[in-house]
Protein backbone atom coordinates (compact mmCIF):
# COMPACT_ATOMS: atom_id res chain seq x y z
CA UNK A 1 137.77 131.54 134.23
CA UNK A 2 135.30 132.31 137.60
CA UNK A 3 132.71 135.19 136.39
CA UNK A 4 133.66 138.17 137.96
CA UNK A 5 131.58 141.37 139.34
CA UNK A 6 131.79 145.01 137.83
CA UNK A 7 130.24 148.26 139.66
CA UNK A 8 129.73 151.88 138.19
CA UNK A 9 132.96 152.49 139.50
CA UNK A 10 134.95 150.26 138.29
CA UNK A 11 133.35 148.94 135.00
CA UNK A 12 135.83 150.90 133.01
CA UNK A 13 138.43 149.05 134.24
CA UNK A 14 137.00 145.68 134.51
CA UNK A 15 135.16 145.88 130.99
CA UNK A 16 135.93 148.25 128.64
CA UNK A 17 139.76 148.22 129.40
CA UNK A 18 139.88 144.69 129.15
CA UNK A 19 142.36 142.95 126.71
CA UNK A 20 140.07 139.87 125.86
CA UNK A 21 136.27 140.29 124.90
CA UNK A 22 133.60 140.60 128.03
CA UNK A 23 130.56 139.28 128.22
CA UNK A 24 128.57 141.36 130.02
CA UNK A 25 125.82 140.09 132.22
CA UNK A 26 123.06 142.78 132.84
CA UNK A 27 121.19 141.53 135.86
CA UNK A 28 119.07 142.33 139.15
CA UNK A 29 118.24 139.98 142.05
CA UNK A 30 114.22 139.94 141.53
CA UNK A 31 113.97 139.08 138.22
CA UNK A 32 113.31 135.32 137.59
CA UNK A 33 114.69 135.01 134.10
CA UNK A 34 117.84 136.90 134.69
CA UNK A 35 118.54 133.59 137.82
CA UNK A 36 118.18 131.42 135.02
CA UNK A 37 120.52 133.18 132.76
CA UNK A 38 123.13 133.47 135.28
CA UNK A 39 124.04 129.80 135.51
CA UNK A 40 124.53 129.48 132.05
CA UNK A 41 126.94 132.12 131.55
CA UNK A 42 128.99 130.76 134.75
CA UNK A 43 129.36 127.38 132.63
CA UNK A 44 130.33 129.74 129.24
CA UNK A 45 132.79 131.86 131.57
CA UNK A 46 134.19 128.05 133.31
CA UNK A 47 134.23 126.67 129.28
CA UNK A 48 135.53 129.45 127.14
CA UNK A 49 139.16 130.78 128.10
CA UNK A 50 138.91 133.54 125.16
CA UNK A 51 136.25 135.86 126.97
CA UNK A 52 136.17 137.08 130.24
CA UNK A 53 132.27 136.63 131.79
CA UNK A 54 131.32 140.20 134.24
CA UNK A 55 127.97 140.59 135.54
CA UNK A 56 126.55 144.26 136.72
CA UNK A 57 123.66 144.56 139.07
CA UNK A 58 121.65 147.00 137.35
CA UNK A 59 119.81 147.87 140.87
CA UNK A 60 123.24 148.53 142.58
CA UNK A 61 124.73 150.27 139.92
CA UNK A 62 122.19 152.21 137.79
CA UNK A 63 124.52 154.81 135.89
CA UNK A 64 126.30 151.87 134.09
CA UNK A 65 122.73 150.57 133.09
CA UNK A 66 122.17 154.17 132.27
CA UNK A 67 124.46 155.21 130.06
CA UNK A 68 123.70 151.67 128.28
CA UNK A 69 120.35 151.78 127.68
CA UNK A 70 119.19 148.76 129.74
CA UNK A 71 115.61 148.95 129.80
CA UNK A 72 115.22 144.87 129.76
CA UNK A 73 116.88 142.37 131.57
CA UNK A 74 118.35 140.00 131.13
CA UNK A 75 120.79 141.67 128.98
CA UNK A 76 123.64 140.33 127.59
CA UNK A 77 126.37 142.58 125.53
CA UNK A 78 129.74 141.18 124.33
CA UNK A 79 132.35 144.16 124.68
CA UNK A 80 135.21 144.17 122.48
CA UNK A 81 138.04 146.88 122.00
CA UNK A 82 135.98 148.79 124.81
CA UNK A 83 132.71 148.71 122.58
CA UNK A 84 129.47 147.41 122.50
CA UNK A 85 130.07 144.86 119.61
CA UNK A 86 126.80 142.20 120.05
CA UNK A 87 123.84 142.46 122.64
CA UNK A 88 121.09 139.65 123.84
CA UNK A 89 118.45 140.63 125.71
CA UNK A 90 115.97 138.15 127.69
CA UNK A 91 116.87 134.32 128.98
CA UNK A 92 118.44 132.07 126.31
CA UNK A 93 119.59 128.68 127.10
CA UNK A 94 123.27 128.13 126.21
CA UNK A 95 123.22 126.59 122.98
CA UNK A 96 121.63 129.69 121.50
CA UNK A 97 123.93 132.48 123.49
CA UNK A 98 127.25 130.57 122.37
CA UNK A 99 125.70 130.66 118.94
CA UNK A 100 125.38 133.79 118.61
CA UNK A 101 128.62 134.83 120.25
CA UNK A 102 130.58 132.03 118.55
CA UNK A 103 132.86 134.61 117.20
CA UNK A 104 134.15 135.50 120.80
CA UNK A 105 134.00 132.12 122.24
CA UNK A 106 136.27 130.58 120.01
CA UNK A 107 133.87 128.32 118.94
């Protein structure tokens, strides 16, 4: 499944309504480790049918990052149900983020 895109006004919809689990990618176009990130999940969102892969510019849409808490980026949370159910924060290579979402990856 192609990652998707989520904005303030729309992450509801996108994310929390969602009936499979989101990865969230927490993300802004300056910083260097969130570029490298970003590849990674596009291959877990291409590989892994059982989550859905959204990624929020924290610069474009600061209330969502808000209401959050996203002081650090990269940050990667796993919403499930609507909820916050795992978070990640700074660059990982694959290996280690499927790892520690195994549970929603199906693997």
């Amino acid at each position: 499944m192609a990652t998707q895109h989520a904005t303030d006004a729309d992450f509801d919809s996108v994310v929390r309504q969602s009936d499979t689990p989101v990865v969230v990618d927490f993300w802004a176009e300056w910083c260097g480790p969130c570029r490298m990130v970003g590849p990674v999940l596009d291959s877990i969102a291409e590989e892994h049918d059982s989550v859905k892969v959204v990624k929020v510019n924290v610069d474009d849409n600061q209330a969502i990052a808000a209401k959050y808490g996203i002081t650090s980026i990269p940050a990667v949370y796993v919403f499930n149900n609507g909820e916050v159910a795992k978070q990640s924060i700074g660059a990982k290579p694959k290996s280690a983020l499927e790892k520690e979402f195994a549970e929603f990856l199906g693997a």
